[in-house]
Every structure is written in C-alpha cells, then in structure tokens.
N, C-alpha and C. Protein backbone atom coordinates (compact mmCIF):
# COMPACT_ATOMS: atom_id res chain seq x y z
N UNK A 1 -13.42 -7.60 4.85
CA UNK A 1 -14.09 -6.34 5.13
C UNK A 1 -14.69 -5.77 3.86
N UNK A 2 -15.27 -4.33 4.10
CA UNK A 2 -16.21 -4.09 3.12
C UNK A 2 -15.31 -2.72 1.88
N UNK A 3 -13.87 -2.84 3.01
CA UNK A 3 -13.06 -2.25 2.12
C UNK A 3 -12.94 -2.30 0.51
N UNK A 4 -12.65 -1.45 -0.09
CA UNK A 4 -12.15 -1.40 -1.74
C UNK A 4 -10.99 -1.45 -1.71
N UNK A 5 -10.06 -1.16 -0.68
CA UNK A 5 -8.57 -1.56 -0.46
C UNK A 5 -7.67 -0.52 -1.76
N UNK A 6 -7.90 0.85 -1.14
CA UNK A 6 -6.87 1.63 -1.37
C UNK A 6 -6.32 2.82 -0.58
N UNK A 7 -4.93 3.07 -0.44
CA UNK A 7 -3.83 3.25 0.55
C UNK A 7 -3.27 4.34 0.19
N UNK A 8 -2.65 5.56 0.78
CA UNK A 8 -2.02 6.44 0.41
C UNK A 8 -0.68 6.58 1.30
N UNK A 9 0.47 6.78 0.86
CA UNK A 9 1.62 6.72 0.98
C UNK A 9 2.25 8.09 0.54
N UNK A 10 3.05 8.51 1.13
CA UNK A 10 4.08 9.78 1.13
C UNK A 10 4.78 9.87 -0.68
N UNK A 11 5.05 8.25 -1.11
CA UNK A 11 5.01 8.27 -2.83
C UNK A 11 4.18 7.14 -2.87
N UNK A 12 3.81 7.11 -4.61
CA UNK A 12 2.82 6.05 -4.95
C UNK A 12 3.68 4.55 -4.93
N UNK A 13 3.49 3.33 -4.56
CA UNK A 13 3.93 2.53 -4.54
C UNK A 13 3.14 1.26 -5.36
N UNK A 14 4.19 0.11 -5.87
CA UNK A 14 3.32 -1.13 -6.14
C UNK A 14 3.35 -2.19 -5.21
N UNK A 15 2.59 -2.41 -4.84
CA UNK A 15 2.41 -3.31 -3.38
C UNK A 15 3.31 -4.59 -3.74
N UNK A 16 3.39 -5.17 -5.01
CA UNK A 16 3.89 -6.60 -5.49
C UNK A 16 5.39 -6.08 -5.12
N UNK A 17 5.85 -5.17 -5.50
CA UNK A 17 7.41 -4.66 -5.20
C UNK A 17 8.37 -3.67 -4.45
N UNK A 18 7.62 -2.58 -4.92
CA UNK A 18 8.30 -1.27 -3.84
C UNK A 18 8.40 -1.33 -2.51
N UNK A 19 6.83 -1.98 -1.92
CA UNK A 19 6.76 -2.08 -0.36
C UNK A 19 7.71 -3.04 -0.20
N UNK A 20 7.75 -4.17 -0.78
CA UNK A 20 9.30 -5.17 -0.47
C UNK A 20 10.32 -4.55 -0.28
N UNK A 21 10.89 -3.31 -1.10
CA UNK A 21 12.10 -3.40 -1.28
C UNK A 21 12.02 -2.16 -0.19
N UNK A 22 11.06 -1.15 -0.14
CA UNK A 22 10.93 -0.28 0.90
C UNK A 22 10.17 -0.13 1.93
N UNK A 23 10.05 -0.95 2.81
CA UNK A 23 9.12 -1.39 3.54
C UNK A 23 9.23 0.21 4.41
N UNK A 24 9.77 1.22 4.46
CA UNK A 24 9.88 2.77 5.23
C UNK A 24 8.38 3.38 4.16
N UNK A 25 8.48 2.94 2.89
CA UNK A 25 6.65 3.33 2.61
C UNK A 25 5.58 2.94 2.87
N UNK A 26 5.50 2.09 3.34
CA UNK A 26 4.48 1.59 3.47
C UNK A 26 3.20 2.29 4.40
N UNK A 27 2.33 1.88 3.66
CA UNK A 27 1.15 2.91 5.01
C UNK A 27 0.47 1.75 6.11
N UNK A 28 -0.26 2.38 6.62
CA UNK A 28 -0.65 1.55 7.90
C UNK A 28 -1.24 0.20 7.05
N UNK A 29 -2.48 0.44 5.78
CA UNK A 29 -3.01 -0.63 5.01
C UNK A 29 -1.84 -1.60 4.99
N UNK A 30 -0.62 -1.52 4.29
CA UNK A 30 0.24 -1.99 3.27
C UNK A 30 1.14 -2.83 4.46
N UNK A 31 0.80 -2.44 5.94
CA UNK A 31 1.29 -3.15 6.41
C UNK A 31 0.82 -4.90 7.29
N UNK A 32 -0.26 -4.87 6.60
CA UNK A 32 -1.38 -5.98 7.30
C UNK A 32 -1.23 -7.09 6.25
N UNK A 33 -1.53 -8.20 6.72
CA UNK A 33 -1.34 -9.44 5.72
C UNK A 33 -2.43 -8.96 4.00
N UNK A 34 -3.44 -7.94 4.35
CA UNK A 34 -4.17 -7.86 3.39
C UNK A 34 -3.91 -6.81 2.48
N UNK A 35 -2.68 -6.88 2.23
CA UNK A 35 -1.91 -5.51 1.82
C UNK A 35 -2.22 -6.49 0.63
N UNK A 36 -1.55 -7.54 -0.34
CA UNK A 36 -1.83 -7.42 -1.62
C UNK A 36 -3.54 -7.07 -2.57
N UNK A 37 -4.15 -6.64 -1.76
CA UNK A 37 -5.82 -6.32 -1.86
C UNK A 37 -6.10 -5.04 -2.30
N UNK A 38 -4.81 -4.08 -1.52
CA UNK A 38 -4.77 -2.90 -1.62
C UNK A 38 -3.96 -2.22 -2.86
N UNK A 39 -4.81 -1.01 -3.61
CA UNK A 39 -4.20 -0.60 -4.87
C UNK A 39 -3.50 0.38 -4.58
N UNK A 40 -2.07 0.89 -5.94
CA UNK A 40 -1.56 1.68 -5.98
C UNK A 40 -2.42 2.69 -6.09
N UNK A 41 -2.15 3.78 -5.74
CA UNK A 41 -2.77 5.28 -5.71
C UNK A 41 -1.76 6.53 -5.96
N UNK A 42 -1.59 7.63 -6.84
CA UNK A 42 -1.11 8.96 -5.81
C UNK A 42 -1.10 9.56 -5.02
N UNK A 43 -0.04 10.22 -4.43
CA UNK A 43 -0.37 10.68 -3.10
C UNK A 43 -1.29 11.90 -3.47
N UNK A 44 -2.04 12.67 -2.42
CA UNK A 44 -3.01 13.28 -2.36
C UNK A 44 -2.63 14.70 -2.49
C-alpha cells in the first residue's frame, strides 16, 4: 500500500519488542502481518 506505516497506541511502542511482549498495545496497524513496516510514534 501507499502507506508510510505509522501507528498510534495508548503508549509509544517498538514494534521489534514491546508489541511481543504486550500484544494488549498493540493498535489495529501493529496487528497485521505488516506491522514490522510500521514506526514507533507518541501517543497524540
């Protein structure tokens, strides 16, 4: 897709680890096979 692949989450996360270990953060992006595409961000 024509996405830039970035995600916002309730806290900022690193997709390589946090979403592993907390998969309860994850956002809708972070949950699709194309989640390592998608960058850490702050929340808003």
């Amino acid at each position: 897709s024509s996405d830039l692949g970035f995600c916002q989450v309730l806290v900022p996360h690193d997709l390589d680890i946090n979403v592993v270990k907390n998969p309860s953060n994850r956002c809708y992006y972070c949950k699709k096979d194309e989640a390592k595409t998608w960058k850490k961000i702050a929340p808003p």
